[in-house]
C-alpha atoms as a PDB file:
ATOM      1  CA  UNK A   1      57.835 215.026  30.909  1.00  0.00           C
ATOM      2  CA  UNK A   2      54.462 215.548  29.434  1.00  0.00           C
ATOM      3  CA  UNK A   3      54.439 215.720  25.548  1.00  0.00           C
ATOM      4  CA  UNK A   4      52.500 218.791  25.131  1.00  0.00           C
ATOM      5  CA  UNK A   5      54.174 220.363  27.501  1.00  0.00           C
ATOM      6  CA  UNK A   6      57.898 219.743  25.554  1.00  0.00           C
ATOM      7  CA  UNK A   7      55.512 220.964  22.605  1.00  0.00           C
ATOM      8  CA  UNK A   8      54.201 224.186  24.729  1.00  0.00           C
ATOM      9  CA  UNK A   9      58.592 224.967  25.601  1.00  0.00           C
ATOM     10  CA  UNK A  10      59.224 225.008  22.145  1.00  0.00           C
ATOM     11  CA  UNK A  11      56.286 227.029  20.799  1.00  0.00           C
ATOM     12  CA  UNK A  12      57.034 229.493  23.433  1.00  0.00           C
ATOM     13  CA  UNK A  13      60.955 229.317  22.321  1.00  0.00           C
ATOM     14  CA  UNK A  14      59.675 230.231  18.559  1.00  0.00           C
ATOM     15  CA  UNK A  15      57.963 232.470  19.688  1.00  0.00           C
ATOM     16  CA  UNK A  16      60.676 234.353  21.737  1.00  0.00           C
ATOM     17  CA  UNK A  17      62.643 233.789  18.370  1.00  0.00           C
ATOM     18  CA  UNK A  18      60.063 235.147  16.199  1.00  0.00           C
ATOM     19  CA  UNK A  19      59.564 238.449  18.502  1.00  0.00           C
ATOM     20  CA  UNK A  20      63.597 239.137  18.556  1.00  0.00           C
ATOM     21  CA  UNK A  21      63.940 238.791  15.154  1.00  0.00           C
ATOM     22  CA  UNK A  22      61.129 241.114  14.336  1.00  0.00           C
ATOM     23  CA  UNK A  23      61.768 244.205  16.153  1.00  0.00           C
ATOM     24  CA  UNK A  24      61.540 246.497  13.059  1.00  0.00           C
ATOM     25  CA  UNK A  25      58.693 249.102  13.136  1.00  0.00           C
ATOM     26  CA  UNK A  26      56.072 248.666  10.464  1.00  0.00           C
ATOM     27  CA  UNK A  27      53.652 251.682   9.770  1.00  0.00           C
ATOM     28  CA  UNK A  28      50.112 250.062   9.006  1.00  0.00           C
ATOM     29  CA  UNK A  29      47.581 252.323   6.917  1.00  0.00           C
ATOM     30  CA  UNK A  30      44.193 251.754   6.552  1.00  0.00           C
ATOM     31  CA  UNK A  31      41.862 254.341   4.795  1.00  0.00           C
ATOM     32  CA  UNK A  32      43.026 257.839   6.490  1.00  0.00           C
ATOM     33  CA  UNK A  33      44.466 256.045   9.848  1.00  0.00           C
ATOM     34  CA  UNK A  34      48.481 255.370  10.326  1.00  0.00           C
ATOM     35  CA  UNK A  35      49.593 253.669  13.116  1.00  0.00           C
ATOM     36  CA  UNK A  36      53.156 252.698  13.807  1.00  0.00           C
ATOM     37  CA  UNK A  37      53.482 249.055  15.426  1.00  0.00           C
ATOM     38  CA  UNK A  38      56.560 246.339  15.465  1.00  0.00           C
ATOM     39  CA  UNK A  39      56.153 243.822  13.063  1.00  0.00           C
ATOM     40  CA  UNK A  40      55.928 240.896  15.330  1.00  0.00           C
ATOM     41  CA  UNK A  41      52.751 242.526  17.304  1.00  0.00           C
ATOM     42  CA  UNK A  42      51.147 243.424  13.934  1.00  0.00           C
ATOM     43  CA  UNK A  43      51.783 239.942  12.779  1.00  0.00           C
ATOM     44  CA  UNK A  44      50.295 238.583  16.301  1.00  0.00           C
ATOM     45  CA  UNK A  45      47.251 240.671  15.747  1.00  0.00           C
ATOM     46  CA  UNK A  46      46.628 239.866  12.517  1.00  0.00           C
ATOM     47  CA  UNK A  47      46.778 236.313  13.815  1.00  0.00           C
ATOM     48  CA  UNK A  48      44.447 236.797  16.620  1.00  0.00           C
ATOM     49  CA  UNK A  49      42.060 238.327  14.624  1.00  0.00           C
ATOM     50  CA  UNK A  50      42.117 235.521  11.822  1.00  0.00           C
ATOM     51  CA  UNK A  51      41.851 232.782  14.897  1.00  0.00           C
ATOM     52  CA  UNK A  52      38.718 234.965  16.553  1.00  0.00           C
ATOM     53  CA  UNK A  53      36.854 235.279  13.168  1.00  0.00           C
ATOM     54  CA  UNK A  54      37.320 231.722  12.428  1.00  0.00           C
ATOM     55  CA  UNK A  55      36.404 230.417  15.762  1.00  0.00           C
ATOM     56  CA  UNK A  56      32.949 232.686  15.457  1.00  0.00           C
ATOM     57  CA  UNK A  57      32.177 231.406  12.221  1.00  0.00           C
ATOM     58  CA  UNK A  58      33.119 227.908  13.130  1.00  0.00           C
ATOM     59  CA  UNK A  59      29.377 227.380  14.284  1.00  0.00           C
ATOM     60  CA  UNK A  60      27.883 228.887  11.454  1.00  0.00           C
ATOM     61  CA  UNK A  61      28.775 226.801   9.174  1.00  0.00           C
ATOM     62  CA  UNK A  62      28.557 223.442  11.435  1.00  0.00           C
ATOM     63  CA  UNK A  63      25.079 224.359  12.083  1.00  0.00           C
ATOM     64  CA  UNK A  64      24.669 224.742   8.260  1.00  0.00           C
ATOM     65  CA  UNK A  65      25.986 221.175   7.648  1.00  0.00           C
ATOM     66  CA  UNK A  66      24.089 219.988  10.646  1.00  0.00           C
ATOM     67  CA  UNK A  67      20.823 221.327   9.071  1.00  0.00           C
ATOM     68  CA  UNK A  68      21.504 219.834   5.676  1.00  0.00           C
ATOM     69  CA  UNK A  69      22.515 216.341   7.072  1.00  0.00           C
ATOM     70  CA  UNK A  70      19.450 216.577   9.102  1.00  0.00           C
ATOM     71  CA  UNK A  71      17.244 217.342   5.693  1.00  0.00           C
ATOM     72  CA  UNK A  72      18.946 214.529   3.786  1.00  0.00           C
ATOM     73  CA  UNK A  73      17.796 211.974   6.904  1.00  0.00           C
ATOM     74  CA  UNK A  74      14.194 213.153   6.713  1.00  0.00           C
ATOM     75  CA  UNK A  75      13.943 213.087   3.470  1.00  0.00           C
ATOM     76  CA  UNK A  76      15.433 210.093   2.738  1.00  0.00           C
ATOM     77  CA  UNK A  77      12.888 208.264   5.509  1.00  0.00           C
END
C-alpha cells in the first residue's frame, strides 16, 4: 500500500477517536453572542480558521521576503 495513504487511515482513525471522545457540549461566548457547540467541532473550527488565515497570509509575507531579497540583489550589483 501507498504510504500516505496508511498515513491518511490513521489520521482519519484519530480523528474518529478525537470526535468520540469529545462529545461534551461547550458554550462559546464572544461579546453578547452564546452559542452552544460540541467540543470537537469547536476545536475543528478553530482549526480551520487558524489553517485559512495562515494560508492567506502565507503570500504576504513571501512576497515581502521576495521583495527584500530582490532589493539586496540590486543593490548589491
Amino acid at each position: 500500500m501507498n504510504a500516505k495513504l496508511i498515513a491518511s487511515i490513521i489520521l482519519a482513525g484519530l480523528a474518529i477517536v478525537f470526535i468520540i471522545q469529545n462529545i461534551a457540549v461547550v458554550e462559546l461566548r464572544f461579546l453578547f453572542w452564546t452559542l452552544p457547540m460540541s467540543m470537537a467541532l469547536a476545536m475543528f473550527l478553530i482549526f480551520s480558521l487558524g489553517m485559512i488565515s495562515g494560508w492567506l497570509l502565507r503570500g504576504t509575507f513571501s512576497r515581502r521576503k521576495s521583495r527584500k531579497r530582490s532589493q539586496k540583489i540590486t543593490v548589491s550589483e
